[in-house]
N, C-alpha and C. Protein backbone atom coordinates (compact mmCIF):
# COMPACT_ATOMS: atom_id res chain seq x y z
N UNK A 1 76.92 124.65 92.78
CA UNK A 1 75.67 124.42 93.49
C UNK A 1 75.99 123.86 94.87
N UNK A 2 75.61 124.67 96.06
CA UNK A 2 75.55 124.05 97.34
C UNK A 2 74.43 122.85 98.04
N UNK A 3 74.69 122.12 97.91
CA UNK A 3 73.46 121.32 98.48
C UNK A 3 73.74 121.21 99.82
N UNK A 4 74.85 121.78 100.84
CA UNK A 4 74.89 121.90 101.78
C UNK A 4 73.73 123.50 102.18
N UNK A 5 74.17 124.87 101.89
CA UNK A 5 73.98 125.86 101.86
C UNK A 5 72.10 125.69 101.59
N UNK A 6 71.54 124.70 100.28
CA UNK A 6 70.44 124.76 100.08
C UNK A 6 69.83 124.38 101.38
N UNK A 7 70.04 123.17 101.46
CA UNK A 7 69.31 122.08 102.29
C UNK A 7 69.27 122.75 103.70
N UNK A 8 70.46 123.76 104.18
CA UNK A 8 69.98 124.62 105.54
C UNK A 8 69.28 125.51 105.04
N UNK A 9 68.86 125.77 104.22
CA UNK A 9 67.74 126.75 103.94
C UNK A 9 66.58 126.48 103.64
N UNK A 10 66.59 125.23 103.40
CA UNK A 10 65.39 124.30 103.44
C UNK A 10 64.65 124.12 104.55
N UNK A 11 65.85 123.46 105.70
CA UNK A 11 65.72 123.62 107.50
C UNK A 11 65.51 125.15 107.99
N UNK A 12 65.49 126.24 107.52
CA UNK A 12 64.94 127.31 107.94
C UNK A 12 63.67 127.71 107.91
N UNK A 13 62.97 126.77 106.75
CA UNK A 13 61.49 126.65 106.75
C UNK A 13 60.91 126.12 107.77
N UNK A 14 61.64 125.28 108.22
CA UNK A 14 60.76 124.29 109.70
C UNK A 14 61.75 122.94 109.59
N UNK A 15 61.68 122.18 110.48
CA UNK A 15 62.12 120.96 110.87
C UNK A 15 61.67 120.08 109.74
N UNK A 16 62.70 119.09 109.49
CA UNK A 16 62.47 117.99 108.18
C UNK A 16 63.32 117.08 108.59
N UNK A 17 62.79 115.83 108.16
CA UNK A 17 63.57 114.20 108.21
C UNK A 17 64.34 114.21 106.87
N UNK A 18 65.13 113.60 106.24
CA UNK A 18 65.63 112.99 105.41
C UNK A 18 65.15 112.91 104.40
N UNK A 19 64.25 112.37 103.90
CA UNK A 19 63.61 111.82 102.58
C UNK A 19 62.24 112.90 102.08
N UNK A 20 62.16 114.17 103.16
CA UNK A 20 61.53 115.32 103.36
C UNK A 20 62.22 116.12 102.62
N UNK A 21 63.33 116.18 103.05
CA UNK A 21 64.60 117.34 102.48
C UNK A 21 64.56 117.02 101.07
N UNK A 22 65.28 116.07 100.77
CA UNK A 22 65.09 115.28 99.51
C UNK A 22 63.87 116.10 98.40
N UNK A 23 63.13 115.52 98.64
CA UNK A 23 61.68 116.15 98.14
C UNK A 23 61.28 117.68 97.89
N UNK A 24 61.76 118.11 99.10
CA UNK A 24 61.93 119.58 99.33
C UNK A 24 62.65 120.29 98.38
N UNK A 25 64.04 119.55 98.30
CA UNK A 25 64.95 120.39 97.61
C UNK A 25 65.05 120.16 95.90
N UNK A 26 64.16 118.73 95.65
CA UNK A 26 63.78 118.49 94.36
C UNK A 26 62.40 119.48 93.63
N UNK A 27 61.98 119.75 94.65
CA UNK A 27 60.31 120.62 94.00
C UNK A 27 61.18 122.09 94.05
N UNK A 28 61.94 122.23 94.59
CA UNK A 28 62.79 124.02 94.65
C UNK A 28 63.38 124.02 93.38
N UNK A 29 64.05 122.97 92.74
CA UNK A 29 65.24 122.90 92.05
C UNK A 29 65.13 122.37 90.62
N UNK A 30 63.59 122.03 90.34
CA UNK A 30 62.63 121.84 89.12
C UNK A 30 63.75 120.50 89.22
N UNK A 31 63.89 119.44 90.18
CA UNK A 31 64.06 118.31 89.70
C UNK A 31 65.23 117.90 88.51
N UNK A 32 66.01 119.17 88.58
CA UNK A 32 66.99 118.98 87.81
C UNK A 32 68.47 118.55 88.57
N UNK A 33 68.39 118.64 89.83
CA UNK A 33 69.88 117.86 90.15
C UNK A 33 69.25 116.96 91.65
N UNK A 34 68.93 115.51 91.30
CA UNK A 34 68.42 115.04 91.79
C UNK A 34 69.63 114.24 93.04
N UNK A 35 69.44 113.99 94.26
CA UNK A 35 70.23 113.99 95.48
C UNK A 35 69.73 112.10 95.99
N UNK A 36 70.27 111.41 96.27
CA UNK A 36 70.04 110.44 96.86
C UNK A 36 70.39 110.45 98.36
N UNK A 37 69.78 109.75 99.28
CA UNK A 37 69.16 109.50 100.33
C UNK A 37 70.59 109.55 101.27
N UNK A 38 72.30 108.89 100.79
CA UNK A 38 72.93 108.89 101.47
C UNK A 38 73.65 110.11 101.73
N UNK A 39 73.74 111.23 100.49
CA UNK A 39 74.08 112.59 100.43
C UNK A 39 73.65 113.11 101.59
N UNK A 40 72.30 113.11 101.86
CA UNK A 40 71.16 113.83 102.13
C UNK A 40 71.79 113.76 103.85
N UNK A 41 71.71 112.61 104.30
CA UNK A 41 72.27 111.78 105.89
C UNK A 41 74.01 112.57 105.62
N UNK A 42 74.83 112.49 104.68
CA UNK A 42 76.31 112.19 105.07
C UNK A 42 76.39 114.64 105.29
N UNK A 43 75.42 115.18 104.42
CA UNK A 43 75.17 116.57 104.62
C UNK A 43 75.24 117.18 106.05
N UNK A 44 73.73 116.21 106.68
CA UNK A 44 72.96 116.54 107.91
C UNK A 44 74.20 116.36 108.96
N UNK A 45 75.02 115.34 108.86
CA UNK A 45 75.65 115.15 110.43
C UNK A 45 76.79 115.77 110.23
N UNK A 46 77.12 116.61 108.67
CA UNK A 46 78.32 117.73 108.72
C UNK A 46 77.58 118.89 109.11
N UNK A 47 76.34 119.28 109.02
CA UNK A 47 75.33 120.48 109.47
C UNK A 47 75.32 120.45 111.11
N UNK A 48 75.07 119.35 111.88
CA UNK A 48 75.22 118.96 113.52
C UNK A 48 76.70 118.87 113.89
N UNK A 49 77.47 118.42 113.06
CA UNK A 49 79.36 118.83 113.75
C UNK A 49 79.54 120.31 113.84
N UNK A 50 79.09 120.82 112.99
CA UNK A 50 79.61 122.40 112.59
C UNK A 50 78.46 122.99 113.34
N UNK A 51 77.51 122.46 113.71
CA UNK A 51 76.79 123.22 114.65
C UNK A 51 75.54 124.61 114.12
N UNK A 52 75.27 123.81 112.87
CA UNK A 52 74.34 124.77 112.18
C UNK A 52 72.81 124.00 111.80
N UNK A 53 72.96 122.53 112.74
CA UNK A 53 71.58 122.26 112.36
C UNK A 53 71.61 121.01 113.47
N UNK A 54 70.66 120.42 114.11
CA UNK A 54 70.28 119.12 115.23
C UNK A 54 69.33 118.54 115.18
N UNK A 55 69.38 117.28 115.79
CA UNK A 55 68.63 116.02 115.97
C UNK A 55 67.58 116.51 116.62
N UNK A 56 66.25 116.77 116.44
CA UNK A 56 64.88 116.84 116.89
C UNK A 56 64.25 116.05 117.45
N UNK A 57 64.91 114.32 117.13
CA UNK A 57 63.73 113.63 117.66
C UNK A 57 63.26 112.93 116.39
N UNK A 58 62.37 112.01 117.43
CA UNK A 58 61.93 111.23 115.82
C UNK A 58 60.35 111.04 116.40
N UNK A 59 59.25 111.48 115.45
CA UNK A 59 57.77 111.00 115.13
C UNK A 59 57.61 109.77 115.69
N UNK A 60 55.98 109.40 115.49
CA UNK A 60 55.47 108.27 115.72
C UNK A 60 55.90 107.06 114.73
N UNK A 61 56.36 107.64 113.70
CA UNK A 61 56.66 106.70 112.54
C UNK A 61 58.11 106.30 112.28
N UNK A 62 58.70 107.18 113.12
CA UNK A 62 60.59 106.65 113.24
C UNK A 62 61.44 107.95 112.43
N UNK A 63 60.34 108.59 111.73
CA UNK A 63 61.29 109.92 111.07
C UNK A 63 62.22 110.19 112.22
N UNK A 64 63.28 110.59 111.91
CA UNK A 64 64.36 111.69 112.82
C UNK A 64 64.25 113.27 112.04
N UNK A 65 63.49 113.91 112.69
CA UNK A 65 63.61 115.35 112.35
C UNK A 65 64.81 115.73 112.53
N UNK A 66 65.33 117.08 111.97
CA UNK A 66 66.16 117.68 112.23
C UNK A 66 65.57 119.50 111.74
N UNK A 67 66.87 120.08 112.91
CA UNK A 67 66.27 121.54 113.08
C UNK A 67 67.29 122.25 112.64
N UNK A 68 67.16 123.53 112.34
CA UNK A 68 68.25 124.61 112.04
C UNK A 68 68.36 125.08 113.65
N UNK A 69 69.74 125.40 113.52
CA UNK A 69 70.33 126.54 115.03
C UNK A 69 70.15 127.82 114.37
N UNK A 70 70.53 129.00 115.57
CA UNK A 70 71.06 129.92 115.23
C UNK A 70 72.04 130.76 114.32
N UNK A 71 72.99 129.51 114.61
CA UNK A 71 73.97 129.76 113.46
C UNK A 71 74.08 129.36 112.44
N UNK A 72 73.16 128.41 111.93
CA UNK A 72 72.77 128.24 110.73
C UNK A 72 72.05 128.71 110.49
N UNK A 73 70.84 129.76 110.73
CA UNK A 73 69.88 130.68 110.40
C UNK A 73 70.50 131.65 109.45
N UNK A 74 72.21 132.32 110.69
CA UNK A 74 72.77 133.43 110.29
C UNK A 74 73.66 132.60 108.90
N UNK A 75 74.49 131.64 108.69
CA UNK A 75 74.79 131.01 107.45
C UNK A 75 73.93 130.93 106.73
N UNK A 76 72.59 130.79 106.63
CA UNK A 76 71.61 130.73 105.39
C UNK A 76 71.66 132.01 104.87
N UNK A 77 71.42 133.46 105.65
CA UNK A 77 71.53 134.92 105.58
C UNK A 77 72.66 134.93 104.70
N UNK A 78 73.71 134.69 105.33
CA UNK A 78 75.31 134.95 104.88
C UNK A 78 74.82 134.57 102.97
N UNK A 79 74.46 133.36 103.27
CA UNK A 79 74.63 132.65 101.96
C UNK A 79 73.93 133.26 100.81
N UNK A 80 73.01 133.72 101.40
CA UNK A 80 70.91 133.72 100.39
C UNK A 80 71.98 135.65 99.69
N UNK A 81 72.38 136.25 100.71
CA UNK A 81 73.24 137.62 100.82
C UNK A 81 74.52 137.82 99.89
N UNK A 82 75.34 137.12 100.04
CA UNK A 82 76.11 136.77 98.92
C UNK A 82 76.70 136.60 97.92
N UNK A 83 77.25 136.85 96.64
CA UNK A 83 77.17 136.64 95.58
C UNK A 83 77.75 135.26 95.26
N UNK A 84 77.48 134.86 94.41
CA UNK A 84 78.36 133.47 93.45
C UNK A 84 79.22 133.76 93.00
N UNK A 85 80.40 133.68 93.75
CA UNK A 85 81.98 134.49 93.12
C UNK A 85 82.71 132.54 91.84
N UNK A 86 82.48 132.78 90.83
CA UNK A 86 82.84 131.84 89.89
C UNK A 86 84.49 132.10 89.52
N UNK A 87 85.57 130.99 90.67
CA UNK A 87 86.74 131.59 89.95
C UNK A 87 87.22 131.20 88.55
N UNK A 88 88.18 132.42 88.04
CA UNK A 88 88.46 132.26 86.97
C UNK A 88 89.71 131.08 86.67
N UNK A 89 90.02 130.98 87.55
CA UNK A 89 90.89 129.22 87.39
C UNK A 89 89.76 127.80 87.18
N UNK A 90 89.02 128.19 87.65
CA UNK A 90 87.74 126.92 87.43
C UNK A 90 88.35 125.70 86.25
N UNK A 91 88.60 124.89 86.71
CA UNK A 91 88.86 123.81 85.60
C UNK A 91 87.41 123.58 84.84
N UNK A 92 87.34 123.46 83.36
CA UNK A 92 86.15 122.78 83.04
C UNK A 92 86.80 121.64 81.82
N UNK A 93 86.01 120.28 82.26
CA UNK A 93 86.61 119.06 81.89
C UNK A 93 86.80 119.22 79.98
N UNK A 94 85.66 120.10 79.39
CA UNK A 94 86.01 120.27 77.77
C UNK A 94 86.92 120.82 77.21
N UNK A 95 86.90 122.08 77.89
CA UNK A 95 88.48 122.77 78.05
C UNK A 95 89.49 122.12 77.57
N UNK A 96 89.74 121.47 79.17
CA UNK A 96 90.84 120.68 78.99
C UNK A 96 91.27 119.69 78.33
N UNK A 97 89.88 119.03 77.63
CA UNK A 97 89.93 117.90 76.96
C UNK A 97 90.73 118.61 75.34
N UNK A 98 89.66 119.69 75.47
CA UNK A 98 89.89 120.03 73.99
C UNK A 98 91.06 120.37 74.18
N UNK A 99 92.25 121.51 74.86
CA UNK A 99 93.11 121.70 74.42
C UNK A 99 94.21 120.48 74.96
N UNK A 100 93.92 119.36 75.39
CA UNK A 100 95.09 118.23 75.33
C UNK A 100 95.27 118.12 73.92
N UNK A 101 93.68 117.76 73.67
CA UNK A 101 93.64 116.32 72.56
C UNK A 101 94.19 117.62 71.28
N UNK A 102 94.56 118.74 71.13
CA UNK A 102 95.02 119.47 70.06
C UNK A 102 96.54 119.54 70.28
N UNK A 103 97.18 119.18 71.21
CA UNK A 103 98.55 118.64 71.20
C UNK A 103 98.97 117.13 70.99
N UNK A 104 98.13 116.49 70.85
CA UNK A 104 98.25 114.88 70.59
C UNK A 104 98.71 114.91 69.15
N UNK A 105 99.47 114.21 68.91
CA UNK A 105 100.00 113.73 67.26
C UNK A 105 98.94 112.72 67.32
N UNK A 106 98.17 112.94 66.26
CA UNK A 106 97.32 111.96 65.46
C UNK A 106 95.75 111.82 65.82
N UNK A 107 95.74 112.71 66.58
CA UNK A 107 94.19 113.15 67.24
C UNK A 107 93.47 114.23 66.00
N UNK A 108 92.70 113.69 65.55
CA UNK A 108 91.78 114.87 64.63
C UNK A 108 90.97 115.60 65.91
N UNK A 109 91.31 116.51 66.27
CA UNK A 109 90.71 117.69 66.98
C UNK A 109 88.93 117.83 66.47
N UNK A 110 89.11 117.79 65.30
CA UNK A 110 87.65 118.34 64.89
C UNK A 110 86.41 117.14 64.70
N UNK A 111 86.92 116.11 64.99
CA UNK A 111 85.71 114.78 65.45
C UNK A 111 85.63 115.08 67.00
N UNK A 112 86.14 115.28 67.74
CA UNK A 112 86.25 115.23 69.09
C UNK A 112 85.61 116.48 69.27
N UNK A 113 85.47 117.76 68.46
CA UNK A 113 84.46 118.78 68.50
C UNK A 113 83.27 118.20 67.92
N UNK A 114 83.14 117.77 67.19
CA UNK A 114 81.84 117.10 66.32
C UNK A 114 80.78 116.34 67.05
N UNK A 115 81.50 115.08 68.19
CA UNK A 115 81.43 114.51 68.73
C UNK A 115 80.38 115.23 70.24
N UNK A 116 81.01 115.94 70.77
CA UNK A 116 80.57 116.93 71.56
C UNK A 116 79.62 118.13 71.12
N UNK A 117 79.82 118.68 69.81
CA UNK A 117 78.63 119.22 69.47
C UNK A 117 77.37 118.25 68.91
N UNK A 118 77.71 117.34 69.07
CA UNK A 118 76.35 116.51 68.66
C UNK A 118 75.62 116.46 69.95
N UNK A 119 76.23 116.30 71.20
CA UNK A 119 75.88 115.98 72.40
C UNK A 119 75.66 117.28 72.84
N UNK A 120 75.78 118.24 72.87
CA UNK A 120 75.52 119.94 73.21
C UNK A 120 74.15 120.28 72.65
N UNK A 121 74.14 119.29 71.46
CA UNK A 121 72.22 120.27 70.73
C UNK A 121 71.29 119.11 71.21
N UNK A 122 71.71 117.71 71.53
CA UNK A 122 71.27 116.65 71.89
C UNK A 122 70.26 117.55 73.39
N UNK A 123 71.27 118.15 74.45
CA UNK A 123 71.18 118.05 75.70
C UNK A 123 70.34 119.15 75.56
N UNK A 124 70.54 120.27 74.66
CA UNK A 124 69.78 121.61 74.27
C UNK A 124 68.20 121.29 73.88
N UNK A 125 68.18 120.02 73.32
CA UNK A 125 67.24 119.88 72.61
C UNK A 125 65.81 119.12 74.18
N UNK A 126 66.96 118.41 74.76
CA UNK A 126 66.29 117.81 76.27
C UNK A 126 65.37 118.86 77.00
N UNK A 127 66.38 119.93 76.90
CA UNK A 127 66.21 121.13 77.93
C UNK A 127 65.27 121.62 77.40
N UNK A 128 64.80 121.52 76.14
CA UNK A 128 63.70 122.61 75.49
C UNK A 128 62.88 121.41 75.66
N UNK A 129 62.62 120.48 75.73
CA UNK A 129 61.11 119.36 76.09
C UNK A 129 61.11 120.05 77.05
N UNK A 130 62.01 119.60 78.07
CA UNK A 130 61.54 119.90 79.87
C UNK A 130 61.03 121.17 80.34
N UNK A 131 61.24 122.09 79.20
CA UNK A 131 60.76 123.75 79.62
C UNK A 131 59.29 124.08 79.13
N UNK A 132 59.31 122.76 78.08
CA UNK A 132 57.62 123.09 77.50
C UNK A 132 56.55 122.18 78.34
N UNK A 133 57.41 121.07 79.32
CA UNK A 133 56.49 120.32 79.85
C UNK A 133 56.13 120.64 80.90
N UNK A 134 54.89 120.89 81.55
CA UNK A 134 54.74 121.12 83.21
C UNK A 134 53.59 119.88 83.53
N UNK A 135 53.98 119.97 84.74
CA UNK A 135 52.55 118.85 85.37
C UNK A 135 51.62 119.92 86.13
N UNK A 136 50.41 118.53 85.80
CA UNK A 136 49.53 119.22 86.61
C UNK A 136 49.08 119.53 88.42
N UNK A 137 50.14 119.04 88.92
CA UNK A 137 50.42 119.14 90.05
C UNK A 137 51.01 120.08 90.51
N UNK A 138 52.03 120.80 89.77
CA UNK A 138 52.96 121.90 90.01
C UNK A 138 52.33 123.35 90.73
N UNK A 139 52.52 123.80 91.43
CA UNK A 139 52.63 125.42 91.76
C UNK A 139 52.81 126.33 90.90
N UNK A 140 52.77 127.39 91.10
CA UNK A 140 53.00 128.55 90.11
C UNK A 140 54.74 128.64 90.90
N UNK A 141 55.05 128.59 91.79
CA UNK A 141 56.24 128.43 92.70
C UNK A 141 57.43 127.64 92.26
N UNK A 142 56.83 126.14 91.95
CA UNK A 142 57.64 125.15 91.47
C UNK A 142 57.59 125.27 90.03
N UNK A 143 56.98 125.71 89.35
CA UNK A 143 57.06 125.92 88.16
C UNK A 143 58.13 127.02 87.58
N UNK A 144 57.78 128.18 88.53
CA UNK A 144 58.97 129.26 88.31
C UNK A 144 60.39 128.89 88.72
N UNK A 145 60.71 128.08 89.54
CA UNK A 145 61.40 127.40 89.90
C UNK A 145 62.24 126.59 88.99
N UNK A 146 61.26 125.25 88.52
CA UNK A 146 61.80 124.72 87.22
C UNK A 146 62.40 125.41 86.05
N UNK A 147 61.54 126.29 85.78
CA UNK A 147 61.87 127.46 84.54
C UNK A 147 63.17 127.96 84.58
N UNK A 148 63.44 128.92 86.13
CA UNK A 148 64.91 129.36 86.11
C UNK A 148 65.79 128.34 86.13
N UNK A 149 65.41 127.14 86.70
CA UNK A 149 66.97 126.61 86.77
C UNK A 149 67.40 126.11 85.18
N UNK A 150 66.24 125.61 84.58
CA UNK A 150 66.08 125.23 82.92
C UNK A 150 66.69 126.08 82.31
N UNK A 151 66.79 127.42 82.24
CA UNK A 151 66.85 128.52 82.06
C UNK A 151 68.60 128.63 81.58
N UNK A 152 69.24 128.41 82.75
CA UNK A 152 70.36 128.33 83.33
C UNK A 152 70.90 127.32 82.50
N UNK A 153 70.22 125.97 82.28
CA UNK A 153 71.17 125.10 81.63
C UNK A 153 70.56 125.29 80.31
N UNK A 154 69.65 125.87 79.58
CA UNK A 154 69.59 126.02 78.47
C UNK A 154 71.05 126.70 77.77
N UNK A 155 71.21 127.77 78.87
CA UNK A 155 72.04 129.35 78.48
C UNK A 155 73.37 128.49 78.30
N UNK A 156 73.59 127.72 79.41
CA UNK A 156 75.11 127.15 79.64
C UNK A 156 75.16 126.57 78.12
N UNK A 157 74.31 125.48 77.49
CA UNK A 157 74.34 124.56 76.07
C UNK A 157 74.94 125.44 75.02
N UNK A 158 73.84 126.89 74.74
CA UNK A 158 73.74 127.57 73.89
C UNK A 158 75.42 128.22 73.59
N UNK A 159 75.61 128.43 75.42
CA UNK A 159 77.52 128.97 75.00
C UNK A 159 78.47 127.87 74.75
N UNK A 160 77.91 126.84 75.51
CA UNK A 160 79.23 125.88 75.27
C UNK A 160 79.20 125.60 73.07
N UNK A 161 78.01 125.62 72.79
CA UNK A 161 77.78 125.51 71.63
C UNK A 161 78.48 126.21 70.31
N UNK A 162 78.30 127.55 71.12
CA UNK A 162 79.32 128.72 70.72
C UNK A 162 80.62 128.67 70.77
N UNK A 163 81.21 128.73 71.58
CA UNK A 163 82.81 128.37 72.05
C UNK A 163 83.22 127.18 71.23
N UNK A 164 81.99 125.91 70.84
CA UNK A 164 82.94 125.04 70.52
C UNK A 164 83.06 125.42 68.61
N UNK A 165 82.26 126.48 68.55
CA UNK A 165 82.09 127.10 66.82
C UNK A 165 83.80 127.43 66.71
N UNK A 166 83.93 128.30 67.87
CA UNK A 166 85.04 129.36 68.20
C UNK A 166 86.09 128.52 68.20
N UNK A 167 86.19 127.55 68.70
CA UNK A 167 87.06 126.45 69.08
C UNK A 167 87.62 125.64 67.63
N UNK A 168 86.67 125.26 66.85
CA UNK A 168 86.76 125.07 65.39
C UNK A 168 86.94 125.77 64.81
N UNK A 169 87.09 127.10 64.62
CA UNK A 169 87.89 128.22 63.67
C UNK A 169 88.77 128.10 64.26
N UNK A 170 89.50 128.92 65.53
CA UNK A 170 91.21 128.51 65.90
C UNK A 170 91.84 127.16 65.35
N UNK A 171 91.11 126.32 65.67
CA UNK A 171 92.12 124.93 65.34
C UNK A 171 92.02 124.70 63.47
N UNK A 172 90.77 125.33 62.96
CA UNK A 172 91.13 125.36 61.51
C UNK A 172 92.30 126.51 60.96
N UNK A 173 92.54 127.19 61.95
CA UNK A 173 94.10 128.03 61.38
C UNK A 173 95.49 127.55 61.69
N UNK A 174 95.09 126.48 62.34
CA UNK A 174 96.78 125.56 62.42
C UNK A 174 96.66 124.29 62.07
N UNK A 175 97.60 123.68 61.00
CA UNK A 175 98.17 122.57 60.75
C UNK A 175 97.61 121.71 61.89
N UNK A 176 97.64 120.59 61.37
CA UNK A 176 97.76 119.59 62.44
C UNK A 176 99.17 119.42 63.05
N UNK A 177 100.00 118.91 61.74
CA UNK A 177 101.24 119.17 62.46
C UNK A 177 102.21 120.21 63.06
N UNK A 178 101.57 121.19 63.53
CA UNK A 178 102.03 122.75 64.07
C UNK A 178 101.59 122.26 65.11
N UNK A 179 100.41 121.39 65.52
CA UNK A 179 99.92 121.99 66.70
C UNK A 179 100.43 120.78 67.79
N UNK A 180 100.86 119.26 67.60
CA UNK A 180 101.52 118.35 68.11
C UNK A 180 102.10 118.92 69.03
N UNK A 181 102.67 118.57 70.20
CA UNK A 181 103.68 118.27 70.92
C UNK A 181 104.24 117.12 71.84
N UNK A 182 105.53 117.11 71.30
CA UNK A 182 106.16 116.34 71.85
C UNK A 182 106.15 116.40 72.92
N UNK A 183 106.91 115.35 73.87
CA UNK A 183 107.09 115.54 75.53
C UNK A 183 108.45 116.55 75.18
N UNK A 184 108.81 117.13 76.45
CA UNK A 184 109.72 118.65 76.36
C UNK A 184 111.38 117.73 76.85
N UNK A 185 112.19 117.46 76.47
CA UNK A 185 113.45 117.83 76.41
C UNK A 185 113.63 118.04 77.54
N UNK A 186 113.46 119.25 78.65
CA UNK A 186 113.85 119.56 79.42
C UNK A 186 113.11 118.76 80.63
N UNK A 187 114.06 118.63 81.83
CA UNK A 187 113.35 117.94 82.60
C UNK A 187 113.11 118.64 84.06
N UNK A 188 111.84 118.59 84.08
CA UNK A 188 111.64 119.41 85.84
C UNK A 188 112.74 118.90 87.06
N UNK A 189 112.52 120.20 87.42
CA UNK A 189 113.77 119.87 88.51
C UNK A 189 113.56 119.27 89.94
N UNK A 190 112.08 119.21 89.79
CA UNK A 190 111.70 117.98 90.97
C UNK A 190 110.81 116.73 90.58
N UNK A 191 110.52 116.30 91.31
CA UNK A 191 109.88 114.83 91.55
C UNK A 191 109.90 113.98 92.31
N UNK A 192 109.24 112.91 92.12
CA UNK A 192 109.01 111.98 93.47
C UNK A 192 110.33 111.29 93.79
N UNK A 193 111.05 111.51 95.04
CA UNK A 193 112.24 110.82 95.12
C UNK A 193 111.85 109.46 95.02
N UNK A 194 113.16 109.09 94.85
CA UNK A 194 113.57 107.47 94.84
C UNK A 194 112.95 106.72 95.56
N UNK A 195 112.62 105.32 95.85
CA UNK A 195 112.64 104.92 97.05
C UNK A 195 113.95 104.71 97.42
N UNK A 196 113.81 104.02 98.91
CA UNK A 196 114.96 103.81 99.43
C UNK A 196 115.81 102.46 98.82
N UNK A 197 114.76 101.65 98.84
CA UNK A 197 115.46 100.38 98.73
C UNK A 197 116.23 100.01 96.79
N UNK A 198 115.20 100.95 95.75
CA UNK A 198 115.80 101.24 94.60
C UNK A 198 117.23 102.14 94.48
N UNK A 199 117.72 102.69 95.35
CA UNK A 199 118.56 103.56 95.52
C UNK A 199 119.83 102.91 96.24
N UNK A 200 119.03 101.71 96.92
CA UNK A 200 120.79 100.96 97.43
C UNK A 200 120.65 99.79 96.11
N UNK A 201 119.98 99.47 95.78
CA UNK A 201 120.27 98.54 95.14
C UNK A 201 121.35 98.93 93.52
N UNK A 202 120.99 100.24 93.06
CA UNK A 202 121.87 101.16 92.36
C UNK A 202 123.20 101.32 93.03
N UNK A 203 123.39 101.67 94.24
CA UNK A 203 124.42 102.11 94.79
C UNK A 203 125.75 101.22 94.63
C-alpha cells in the first residue's frame, strides 16, 4: 500500500491541509489503515523535495494547503496505470516464523500453528462484523470503498487460513526429530573482521 502514491492522488482532487488528507484518505480506504498526523507532514515535504506537490499557503485559520504539480499529476497517471507487481521474494513474517520455529529442537510446530490459527478466524471473524456494519453517514462511494478493501483482507485471512491447514499436514509427515537442526559444522567464509585492538592484543 502506497500512502505516498495515494495521498498525491488525493492532491489531484484539489488542494488539502494535513488533517484534510488524513480524512480524505480514511473515507477512500473504508478506514481500514488508519495514518497519523506525523506520517501525513513527514509524506508532504518528501512530495515538495521530489517536486510532485507545494506549499499553497495557509487560510484564515492557519491551515497550510498544499497542491499537486505537474509532475505529480503525471506520477498519479503512472501510478492509477500500473499494475501491483507483488515480488516473489516478498518476506512474510509467518513464513518465516513458521519455517524457523520447525528447525528448532524442542519447538512443537503445531501450537505455534494453533496459536495463529486461532488469531486468523479471530481477525476473519472482525472482518465479517465490519462488512455487515455501515453508517448512516456513508456514501454509496465510501461504502463501495469500505467493501473492497474488506474484501481484500477477508480473502488474505481465508488463505492464510488455508496454507496454515497445508502447513500442518507437511509438518505432520516429519518427525519432530527429522526436522531439528543443528547449527552447520561448516563455517562461512566471511564475516565481520576483527577489531583492531582485539587482534593486537592476540598477537
Amino acid at each position: 500500500m502506497s500512502v505516498r502514491q495515494s495521498l498525491l492522488a488525493i492532491l489531484d482532487q484539489g488542494p488539502c491541509y494535513g488533517y484534510q488528507l488524513r480524512a480524505e484518505f480514511d473515507r477512500r480506504t473504508g478506514s481500514t489503515w488508519p495514518l497519523n498526523v506525523g506520517q501525513i507532514y513527514n509524506t508532504l515535504d518528501r512530495l515538495e523535495r521530489d517536486g510532485l506537490a507545494e506549499n499553497a499557503g495557509a487560510d484564515e485559520h492557519g491551515h497550510v494547503y498544499w497542491r499537486i504539480t505537474e509532475a505529480g499529476r503525471s506520477e498519479v497517471r503512472r501510478w492509477l496505470d500500473s499494475p501491483v507487481e507483488r515480488a516473489a521474494a516478498t518476506r512474510d513474517e509467518l513464513a518465516i516464523k513458521l519455517a524457523v520455529a520447525a528447525t528448532l529442537p524442542g519447538i512443537d510446530v503445531r501450537e505455534v500453528i494453533r496459536a495463529q490459527r486461532q488469531a486468523s478466524i479471530a481477525q476473519l471473524r472482525r472482518l465479517a462484523d465490519a462488512q455487515t456494519k455501515t453508517t448512516g453517514t456513508a456514501t454509496d462511494a465510501e461504502a463501495l470503498a469500505r467493501a473492497l478493501v474488506v474484501d481484500s483482507l477477508m480473502f488474505a485471512a481465508e488463505a492464510e487460513l488455508r496454507w496454515l491447514d497445508r502447513a500442518e499436514e507437511r509438518i505432520a509427515k516429519h518427525p519432530a526429530r527429522a526436522m531439528a537442526l543443528s547449527l552447520a559444522t561448516e563455517r562461512p567464509k566471511r564475516g565481520r573482521p576483527a577489531r583492531a585492538e582485539s587482534v593486537a592484543a592476540t598477537g
